[in-house]
ModelCIF file with pLDDT and N, C-alpha, C, O atoms, coordinates in Angstrom:
data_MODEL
#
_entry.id   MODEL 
#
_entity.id                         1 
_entity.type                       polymer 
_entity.pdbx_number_of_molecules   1 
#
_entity_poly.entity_id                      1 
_entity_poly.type                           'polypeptide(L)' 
_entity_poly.nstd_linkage                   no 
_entity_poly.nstd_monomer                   no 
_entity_poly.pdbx_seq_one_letter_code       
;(UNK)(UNK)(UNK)(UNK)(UNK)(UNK)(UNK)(UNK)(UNK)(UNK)(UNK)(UNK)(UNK)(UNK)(UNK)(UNK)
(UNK)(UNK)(UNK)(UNK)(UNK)(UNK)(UNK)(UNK)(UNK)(UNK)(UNK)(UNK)(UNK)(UNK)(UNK)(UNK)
(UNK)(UNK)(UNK)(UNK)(UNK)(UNK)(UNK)(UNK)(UNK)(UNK)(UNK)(UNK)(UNK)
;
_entity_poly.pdbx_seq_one_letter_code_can   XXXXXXXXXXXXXXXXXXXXXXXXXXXXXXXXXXXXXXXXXXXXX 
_entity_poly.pdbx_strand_id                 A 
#
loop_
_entity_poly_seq.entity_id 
_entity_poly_seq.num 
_entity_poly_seq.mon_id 
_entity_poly_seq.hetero 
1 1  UNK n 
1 2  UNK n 
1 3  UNK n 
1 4  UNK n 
1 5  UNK n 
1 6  UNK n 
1 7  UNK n 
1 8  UNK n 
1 9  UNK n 
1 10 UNK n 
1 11 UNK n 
1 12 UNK n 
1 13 UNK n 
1 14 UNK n 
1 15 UNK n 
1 16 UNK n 
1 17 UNK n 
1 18 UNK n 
1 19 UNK n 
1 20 UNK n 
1 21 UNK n 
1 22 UNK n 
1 23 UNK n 
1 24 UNK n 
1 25 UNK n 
1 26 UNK n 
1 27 UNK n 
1 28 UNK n 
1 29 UNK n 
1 30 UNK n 
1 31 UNK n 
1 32 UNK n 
1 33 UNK n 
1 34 UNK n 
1 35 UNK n 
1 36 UNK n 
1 37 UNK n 
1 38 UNK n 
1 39 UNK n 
1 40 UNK n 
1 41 UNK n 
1 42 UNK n 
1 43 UNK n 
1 44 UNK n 
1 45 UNK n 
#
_struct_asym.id          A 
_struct_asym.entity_id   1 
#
loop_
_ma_qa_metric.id 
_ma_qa_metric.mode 
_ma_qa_metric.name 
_ma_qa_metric.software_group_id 
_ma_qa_metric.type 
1 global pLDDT . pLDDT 
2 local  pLDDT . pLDDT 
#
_ma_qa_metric_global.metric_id      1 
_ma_qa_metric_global.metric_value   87.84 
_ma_qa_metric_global.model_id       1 
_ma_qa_metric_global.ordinal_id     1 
#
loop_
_ma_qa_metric_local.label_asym_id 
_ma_qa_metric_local.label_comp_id 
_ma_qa_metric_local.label_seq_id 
_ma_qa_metric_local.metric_id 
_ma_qa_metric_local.metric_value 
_ma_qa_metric_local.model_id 
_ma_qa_metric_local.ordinal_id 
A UNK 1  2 89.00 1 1  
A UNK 2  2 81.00 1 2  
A UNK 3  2 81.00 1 3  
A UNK 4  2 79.00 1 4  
A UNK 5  2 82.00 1 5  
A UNK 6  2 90.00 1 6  
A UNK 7  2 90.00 1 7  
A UNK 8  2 91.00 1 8  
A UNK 9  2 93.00 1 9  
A UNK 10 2 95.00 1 10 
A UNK 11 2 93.00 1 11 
A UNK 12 2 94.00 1 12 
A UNK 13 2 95.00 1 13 
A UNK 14 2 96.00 1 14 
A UNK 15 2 94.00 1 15 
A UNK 16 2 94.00 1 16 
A UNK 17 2 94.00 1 17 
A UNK 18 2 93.00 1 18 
A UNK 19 2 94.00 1 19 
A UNK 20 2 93.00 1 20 
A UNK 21 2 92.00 1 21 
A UNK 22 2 95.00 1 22 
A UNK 23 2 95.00 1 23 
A UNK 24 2 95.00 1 24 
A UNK 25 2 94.00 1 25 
A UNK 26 2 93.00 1 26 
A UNK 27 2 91.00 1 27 
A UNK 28 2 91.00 1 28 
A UNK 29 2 90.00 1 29 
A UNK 30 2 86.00 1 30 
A UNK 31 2 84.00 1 31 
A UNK 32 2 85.00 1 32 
A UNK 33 2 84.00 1 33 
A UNK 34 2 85.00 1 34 
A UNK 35 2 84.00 1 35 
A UNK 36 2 83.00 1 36 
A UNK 37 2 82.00 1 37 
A UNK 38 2 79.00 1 38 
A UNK 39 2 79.00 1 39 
A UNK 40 2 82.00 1 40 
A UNK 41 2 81.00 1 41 
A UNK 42 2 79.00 1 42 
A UNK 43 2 80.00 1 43 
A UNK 44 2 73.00 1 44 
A UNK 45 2 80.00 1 45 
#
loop_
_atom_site.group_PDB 
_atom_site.id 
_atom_site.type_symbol 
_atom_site.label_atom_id 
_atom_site.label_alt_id 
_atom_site.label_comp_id 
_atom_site.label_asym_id 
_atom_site.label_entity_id 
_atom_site.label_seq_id 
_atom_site.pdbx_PDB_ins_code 
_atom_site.Cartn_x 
_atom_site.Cartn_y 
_atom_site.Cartn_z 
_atom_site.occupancy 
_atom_site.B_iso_or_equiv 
_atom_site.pdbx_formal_charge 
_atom_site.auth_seq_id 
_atom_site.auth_comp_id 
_atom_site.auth_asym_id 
_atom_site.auth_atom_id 
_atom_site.pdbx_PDB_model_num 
ATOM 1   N N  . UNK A 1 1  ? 0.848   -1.194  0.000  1.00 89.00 ? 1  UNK A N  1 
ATOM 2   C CA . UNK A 1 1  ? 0.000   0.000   0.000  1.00 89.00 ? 1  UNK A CA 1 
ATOM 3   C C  . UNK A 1 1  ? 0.883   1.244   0.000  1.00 89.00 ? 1  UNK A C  1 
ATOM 4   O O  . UNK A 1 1  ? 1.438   1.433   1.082  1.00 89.00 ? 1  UNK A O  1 
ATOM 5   N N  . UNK A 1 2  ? 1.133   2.092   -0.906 1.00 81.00 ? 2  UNK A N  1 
ATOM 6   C CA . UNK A 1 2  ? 1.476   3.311   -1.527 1.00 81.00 ? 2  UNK A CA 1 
ATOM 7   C C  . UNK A 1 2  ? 0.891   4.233   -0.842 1.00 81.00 ? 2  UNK A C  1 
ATOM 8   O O  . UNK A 1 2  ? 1.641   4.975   -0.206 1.00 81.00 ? 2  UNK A O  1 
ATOM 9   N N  . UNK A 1 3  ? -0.612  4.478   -0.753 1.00 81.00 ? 3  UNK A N  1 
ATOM 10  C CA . UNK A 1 3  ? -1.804  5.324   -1.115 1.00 81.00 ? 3  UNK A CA 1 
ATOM 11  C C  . UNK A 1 3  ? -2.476  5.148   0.101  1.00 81.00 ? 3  UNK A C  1 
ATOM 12  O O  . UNK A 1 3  ? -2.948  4.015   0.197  1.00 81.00 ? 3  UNK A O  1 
ATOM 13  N N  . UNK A 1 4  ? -2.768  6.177   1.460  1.00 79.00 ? 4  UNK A N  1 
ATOM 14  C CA . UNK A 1 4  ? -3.420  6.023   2.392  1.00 79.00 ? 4  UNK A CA 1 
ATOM 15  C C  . UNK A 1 4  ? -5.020  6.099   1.824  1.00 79.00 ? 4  UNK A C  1 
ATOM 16  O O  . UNK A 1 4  ? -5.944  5.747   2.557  1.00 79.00 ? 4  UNK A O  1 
ATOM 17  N N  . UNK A 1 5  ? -5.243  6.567   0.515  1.00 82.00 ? 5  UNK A N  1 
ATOM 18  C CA . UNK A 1 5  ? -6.219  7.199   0.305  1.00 82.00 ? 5  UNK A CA 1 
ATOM 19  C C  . UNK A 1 5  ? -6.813  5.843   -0.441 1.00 82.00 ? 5  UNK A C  1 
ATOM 20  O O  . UNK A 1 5  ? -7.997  5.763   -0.767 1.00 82.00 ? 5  UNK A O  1 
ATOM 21  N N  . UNK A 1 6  ? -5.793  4.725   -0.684 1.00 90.00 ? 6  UNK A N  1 
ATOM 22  C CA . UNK A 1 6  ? -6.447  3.352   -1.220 1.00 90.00 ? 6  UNK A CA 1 
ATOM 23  C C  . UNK A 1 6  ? -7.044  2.570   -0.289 1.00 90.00 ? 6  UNK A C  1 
ATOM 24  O O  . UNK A 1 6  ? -8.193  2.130   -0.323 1.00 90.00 ? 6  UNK A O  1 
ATOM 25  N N  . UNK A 1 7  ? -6.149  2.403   0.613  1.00 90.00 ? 7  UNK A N  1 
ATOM 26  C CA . UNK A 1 7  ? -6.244  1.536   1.551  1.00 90.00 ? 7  UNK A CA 1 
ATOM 27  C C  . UNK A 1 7  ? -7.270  0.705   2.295  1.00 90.00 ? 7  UNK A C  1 
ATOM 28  O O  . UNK A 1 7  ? -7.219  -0.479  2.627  1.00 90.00 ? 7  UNK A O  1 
ATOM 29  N N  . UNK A 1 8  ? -8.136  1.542   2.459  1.00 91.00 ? 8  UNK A N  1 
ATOM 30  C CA . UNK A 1 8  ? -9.703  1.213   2.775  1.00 91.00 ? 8  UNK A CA 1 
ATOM 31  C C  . UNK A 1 8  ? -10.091 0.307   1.518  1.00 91.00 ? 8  UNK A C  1 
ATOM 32  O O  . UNK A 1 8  ? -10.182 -0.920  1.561  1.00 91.00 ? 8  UNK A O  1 
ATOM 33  N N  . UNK A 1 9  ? -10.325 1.175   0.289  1.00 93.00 ? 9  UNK A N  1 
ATOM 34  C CA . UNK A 1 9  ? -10.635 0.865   -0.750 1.00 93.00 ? 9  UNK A CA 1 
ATOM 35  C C  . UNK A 1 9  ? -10.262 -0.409  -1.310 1.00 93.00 ? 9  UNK A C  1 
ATOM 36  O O  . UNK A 1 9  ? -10.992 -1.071  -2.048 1.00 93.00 ? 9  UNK A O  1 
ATOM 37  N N  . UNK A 1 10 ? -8.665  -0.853  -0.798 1.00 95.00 ? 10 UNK A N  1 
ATOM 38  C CA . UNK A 1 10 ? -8.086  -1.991  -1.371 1.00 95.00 ? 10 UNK A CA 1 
ATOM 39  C C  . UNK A 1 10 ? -8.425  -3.334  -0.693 1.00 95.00 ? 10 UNK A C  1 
ATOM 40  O O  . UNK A 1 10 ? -8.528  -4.454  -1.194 1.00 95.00 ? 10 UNK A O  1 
ATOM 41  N N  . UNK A 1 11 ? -8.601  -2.830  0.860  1.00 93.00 ? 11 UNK A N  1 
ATOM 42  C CA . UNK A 1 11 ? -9.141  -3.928  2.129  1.00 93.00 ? 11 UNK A CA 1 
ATOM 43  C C  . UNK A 1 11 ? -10.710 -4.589  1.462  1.00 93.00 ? 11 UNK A C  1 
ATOM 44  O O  . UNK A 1 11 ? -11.093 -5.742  1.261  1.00 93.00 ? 11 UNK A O  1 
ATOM 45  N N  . UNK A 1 12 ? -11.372 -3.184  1.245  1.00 94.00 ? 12 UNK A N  1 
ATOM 46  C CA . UNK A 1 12 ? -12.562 -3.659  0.994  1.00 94.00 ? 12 UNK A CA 1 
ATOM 47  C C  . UNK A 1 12 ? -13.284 -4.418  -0.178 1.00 94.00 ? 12 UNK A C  1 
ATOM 48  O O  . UNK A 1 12 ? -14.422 -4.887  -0.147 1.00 94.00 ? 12 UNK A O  1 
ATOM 49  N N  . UNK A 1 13 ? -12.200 -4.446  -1.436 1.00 95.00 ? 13 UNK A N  1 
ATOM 50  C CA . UNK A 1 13 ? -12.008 -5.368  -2.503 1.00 95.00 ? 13 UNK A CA 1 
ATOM 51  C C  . UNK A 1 13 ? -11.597 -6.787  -1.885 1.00 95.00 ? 13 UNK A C  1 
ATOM 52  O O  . UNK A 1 13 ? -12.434 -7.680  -1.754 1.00 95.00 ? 13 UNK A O  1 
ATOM 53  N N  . UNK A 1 14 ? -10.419 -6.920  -1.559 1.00 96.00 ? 14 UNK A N  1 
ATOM 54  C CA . UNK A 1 14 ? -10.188 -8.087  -0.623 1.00 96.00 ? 14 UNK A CA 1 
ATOM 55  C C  . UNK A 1 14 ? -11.142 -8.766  0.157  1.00 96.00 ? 14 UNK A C  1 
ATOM 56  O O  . UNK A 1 14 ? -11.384 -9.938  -0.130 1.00 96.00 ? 14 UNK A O  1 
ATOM 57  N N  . UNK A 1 15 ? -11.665 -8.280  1.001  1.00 94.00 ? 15 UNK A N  1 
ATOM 58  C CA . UNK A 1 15 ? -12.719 -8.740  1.765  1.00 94.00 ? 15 UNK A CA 1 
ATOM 59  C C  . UNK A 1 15 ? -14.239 -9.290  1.006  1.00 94.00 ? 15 UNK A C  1 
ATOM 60  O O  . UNK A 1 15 ? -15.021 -10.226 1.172  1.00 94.00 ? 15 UNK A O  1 
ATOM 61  N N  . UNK A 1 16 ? -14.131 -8.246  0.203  1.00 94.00 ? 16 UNK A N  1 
ATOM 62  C CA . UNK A 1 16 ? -15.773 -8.590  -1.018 1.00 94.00 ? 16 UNK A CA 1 
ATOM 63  C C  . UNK A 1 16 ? -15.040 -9.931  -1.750 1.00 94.00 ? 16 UNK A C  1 
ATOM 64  O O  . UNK A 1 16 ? -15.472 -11.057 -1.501 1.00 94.00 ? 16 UNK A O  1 
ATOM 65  N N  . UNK A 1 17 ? -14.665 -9.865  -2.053 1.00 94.00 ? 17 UNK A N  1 
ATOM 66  C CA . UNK A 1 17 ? -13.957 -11.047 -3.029 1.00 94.00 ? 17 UNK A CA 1 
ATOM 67  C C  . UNK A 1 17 ? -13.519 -12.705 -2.321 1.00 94.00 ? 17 UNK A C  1 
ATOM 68  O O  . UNK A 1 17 ? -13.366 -13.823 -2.814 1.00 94.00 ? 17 UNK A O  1 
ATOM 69  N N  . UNK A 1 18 ? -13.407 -11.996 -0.593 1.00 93.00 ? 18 UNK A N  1 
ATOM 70  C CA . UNK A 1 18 ? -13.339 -13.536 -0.239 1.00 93.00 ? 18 UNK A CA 1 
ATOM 71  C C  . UNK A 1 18 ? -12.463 -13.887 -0.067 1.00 93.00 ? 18 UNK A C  1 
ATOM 72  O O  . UNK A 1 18 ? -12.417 -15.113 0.035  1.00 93.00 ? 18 UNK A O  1 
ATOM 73  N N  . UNK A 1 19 ? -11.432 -13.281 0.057  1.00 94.00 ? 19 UNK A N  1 
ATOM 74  C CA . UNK A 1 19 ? -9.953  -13.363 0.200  1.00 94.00 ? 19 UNK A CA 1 
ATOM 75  C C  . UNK A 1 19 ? -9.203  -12.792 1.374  1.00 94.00 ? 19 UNK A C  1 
ATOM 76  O O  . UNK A 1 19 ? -7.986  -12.605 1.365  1.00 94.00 ? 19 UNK A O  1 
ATOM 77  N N  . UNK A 1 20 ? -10.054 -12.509 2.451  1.00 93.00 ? 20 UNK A N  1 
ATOM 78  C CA . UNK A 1 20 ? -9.098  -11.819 3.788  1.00 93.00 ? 20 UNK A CA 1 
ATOM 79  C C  . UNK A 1 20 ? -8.215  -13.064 4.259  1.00 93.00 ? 20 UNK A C  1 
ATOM 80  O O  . UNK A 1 20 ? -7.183  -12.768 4.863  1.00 93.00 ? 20 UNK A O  1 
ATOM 81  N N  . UNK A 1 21 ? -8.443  -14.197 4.093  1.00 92.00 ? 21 UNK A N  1 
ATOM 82  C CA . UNK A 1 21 ? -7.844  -15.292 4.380  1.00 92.00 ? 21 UNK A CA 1 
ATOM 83  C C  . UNK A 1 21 ? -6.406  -15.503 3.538  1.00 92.00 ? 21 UNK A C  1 
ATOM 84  O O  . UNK A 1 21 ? -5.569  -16.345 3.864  1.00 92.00 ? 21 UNK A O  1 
ATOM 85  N N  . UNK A 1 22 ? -6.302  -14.812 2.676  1.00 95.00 ? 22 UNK A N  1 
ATOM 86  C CA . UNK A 1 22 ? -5.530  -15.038 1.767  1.00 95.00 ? 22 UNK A CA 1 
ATOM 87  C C  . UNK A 1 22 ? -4.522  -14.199 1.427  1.00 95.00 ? 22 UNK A C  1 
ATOM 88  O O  . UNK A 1 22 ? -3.602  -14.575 0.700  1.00 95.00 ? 22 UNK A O  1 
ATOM 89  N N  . UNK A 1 23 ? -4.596  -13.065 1.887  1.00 95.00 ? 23 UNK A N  1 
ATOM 90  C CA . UNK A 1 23 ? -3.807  -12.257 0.984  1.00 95.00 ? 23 UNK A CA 1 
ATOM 91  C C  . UNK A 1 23 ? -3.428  -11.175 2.428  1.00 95.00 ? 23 UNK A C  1 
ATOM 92  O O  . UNK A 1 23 ? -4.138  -11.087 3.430  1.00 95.00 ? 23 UNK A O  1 
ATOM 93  N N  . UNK A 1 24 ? -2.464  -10.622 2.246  1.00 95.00 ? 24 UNK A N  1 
ATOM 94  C CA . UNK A 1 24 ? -1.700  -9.469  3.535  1.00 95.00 ? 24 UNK A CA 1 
ATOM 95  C C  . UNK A 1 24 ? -1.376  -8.224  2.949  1.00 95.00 ? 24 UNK A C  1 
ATOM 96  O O  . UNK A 1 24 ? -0.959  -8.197  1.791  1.00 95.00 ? 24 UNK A O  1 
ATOM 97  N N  . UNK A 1 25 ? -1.505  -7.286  3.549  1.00 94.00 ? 25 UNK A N  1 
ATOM 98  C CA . UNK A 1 25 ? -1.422  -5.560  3.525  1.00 94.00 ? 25 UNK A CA 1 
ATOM 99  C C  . UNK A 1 25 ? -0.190  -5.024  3.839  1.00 94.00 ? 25 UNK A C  1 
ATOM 100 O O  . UNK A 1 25 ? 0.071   -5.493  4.946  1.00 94.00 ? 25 UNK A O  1 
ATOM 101 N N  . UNK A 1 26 ? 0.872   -4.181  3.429  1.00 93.00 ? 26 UNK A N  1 
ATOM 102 C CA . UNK A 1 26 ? 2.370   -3.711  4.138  1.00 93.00 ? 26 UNK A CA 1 
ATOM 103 C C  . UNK A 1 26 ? 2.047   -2.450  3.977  1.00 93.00 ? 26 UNK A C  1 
ATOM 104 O O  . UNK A 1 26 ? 1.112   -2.129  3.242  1.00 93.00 ? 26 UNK A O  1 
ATOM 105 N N  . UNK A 1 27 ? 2.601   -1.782  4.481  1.00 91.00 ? 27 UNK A N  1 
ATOM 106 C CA . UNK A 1 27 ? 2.890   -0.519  4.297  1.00 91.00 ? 27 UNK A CA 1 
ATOM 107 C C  . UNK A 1 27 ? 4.249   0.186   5.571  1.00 91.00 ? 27 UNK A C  1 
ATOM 108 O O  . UNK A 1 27 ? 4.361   -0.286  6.702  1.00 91.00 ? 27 UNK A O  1 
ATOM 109 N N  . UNK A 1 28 ? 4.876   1.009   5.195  1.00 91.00 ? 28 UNK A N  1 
ATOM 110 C CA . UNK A 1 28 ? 5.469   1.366   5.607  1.00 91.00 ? 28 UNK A CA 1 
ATOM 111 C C  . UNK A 1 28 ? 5.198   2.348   7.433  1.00 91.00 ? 28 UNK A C  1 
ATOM 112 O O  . UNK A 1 28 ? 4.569   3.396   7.288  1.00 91.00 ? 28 UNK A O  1 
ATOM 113 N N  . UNK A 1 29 ? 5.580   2.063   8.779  1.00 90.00 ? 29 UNK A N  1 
ATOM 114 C CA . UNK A 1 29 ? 4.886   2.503   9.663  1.00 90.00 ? 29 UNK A CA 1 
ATOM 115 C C  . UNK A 1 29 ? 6.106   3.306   10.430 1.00 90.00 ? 29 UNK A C  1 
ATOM 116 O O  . UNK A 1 29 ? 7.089   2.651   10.776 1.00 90.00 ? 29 UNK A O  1 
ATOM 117 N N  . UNK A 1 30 ? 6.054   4.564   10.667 1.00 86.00 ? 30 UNK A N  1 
ATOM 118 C CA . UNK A 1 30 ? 7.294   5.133   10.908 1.00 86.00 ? 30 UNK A CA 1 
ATOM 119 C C  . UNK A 1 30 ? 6.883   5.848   12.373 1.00 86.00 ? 30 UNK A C  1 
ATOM 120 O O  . UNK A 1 30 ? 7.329   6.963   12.643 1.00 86.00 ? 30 UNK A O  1 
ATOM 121 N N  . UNK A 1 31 ? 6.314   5.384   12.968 1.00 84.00 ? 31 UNK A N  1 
ATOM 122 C CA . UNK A 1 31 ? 6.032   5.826   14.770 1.00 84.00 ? 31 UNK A CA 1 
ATOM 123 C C  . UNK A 1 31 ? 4.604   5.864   14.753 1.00 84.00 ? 31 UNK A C  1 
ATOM 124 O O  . UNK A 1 31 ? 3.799   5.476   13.907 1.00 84.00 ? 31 UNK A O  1 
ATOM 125 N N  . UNK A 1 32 ? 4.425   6.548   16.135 1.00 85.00 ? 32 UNK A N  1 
ATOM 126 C CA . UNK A 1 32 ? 2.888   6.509   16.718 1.00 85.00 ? 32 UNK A CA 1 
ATOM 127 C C  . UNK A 1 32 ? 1.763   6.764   15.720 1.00 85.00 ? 32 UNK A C  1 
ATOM 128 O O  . UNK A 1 32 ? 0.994   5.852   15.416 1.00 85.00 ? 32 UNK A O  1 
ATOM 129 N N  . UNK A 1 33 ? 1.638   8.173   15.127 1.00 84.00 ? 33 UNK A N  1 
ATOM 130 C CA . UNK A 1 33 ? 0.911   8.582   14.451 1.00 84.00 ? 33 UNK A CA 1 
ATOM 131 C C  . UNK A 1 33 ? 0.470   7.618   13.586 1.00 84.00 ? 33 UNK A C  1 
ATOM 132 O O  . UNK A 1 33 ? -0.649  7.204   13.891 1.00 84.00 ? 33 UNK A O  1 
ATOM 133 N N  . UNK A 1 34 ? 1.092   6.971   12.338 1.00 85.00 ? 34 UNK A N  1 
ATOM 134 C CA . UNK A 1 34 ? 0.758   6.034   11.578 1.00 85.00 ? 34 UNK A CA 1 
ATOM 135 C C  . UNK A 1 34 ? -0.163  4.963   12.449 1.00 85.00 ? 34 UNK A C  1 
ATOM 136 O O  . UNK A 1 34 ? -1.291  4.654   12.065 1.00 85.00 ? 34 UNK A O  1 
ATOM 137 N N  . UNK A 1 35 ? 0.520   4.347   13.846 1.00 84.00 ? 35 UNK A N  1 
ATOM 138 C CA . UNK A 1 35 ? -0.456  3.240   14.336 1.00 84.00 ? 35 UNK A CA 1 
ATOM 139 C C  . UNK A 1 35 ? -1.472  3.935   14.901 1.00 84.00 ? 35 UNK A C  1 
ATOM 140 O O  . UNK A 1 35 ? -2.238  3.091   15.365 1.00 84.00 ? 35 UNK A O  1 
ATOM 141 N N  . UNK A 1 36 ? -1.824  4.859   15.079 1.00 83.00 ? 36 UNK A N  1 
ATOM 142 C CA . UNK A 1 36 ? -2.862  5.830   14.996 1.00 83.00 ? 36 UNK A CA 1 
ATOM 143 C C  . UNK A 1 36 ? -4.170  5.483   14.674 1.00 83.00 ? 36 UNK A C  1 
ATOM 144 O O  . UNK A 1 36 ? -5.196  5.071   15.215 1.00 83.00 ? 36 UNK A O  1 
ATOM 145 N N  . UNK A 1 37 ? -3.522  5.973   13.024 1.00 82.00 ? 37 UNK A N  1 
ATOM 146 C CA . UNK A 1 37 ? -4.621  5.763   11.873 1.00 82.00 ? 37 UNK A CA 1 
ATOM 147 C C  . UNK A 1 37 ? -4.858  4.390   11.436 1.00 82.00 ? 37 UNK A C  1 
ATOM 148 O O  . UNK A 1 37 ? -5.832  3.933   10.837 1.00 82.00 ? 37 UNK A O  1 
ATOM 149 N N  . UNK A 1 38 ? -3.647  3.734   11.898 1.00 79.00 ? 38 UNK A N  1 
ATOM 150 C CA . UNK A 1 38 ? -4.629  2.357   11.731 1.00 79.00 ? 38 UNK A CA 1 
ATOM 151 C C  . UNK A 1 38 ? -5.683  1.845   12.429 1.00 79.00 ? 38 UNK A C  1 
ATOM 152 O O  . UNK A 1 38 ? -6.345  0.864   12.092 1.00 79.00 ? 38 UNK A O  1 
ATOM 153 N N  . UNK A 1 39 ? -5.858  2.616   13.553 1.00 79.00 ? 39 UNK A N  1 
ATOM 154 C CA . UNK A 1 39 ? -6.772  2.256   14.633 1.00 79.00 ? 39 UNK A CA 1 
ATOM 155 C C  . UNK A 1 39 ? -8.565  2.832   13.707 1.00 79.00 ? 39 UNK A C  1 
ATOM 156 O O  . UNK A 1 39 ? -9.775  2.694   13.889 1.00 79.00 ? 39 UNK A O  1 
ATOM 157 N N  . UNK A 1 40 ? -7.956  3.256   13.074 1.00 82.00 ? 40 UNK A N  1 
ATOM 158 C CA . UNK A 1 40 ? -9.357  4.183   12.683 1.00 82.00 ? 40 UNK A CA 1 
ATOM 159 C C  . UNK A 1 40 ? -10.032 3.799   11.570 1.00 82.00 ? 40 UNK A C  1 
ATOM 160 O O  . UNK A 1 40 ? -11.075 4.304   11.153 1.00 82.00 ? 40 UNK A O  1 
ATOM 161 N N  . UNK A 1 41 ? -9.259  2.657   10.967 1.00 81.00 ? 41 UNK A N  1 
ATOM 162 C CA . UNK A 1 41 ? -10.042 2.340   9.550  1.00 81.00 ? 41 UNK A CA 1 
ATOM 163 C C  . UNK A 1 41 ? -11.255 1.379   10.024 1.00 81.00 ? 41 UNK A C  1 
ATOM 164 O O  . UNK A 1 41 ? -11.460 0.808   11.096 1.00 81.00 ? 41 UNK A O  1 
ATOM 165 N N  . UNK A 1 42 ? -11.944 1.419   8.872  1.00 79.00 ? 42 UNK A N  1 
ATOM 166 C CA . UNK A 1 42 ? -13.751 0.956   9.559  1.00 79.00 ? 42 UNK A CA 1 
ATOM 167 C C  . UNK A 1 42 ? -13.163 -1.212  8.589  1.00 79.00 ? 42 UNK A C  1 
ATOM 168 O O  . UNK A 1 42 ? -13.860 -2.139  8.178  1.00 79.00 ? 42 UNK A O  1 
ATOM 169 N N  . UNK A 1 43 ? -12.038 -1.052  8.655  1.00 80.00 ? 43 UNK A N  1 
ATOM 170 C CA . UNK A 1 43 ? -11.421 -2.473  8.074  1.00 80.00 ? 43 UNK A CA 1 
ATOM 171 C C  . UNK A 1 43 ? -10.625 -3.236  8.407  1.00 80.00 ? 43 UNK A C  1 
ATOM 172 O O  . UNK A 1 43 ? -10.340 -4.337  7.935  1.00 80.00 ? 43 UNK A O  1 
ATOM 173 N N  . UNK A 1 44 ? -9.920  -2.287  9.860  1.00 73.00 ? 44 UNK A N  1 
ATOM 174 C CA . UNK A 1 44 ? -9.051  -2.656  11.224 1.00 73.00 ? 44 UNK A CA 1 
ATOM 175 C C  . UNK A 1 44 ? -9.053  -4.026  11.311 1.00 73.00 ? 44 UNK A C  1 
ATOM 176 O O  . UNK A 1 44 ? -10.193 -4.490  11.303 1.00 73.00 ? 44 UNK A O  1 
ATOM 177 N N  . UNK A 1 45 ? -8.175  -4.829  11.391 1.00 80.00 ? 45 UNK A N  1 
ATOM 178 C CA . UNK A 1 45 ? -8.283  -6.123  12.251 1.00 80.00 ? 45 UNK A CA 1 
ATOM 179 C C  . UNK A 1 45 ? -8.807  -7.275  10.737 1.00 80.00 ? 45 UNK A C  1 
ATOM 180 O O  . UNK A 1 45 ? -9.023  -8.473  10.918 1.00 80.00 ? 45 UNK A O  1 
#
C-alpha cells in the first residue's frame, strides 16, 4: 500500500472477493501517528 487514500478501498475489494484469508497488507509505519490511523479504519483487524 502506496496510497493512504487506497487503503480502505483496497481492504474492501479483498474482503468482497473472499480473500481476507488469503492475501496481507504492508505498508510502511514510521512511529505513533501512523499506528494511529490504523486504529481508525472501519477495516481494522
Amino acid at each position: 500500500i502506496k496510497s493512504a487514500q487506497l487503503a480502505d478501498r483496497v481492504a474492501l475489494a479483498i474482503i468482497t472477493a473472499g480473500m481476507a484469508d488469503q492475501v496481507f497488507l504492508k505498508a510502511f509505519v514510521n512511529g505513533p501517528a501512523d499506528l494511529k490511523r490504523l486504529r481508525r479504519s472501519p477495516f481494522f483487524g
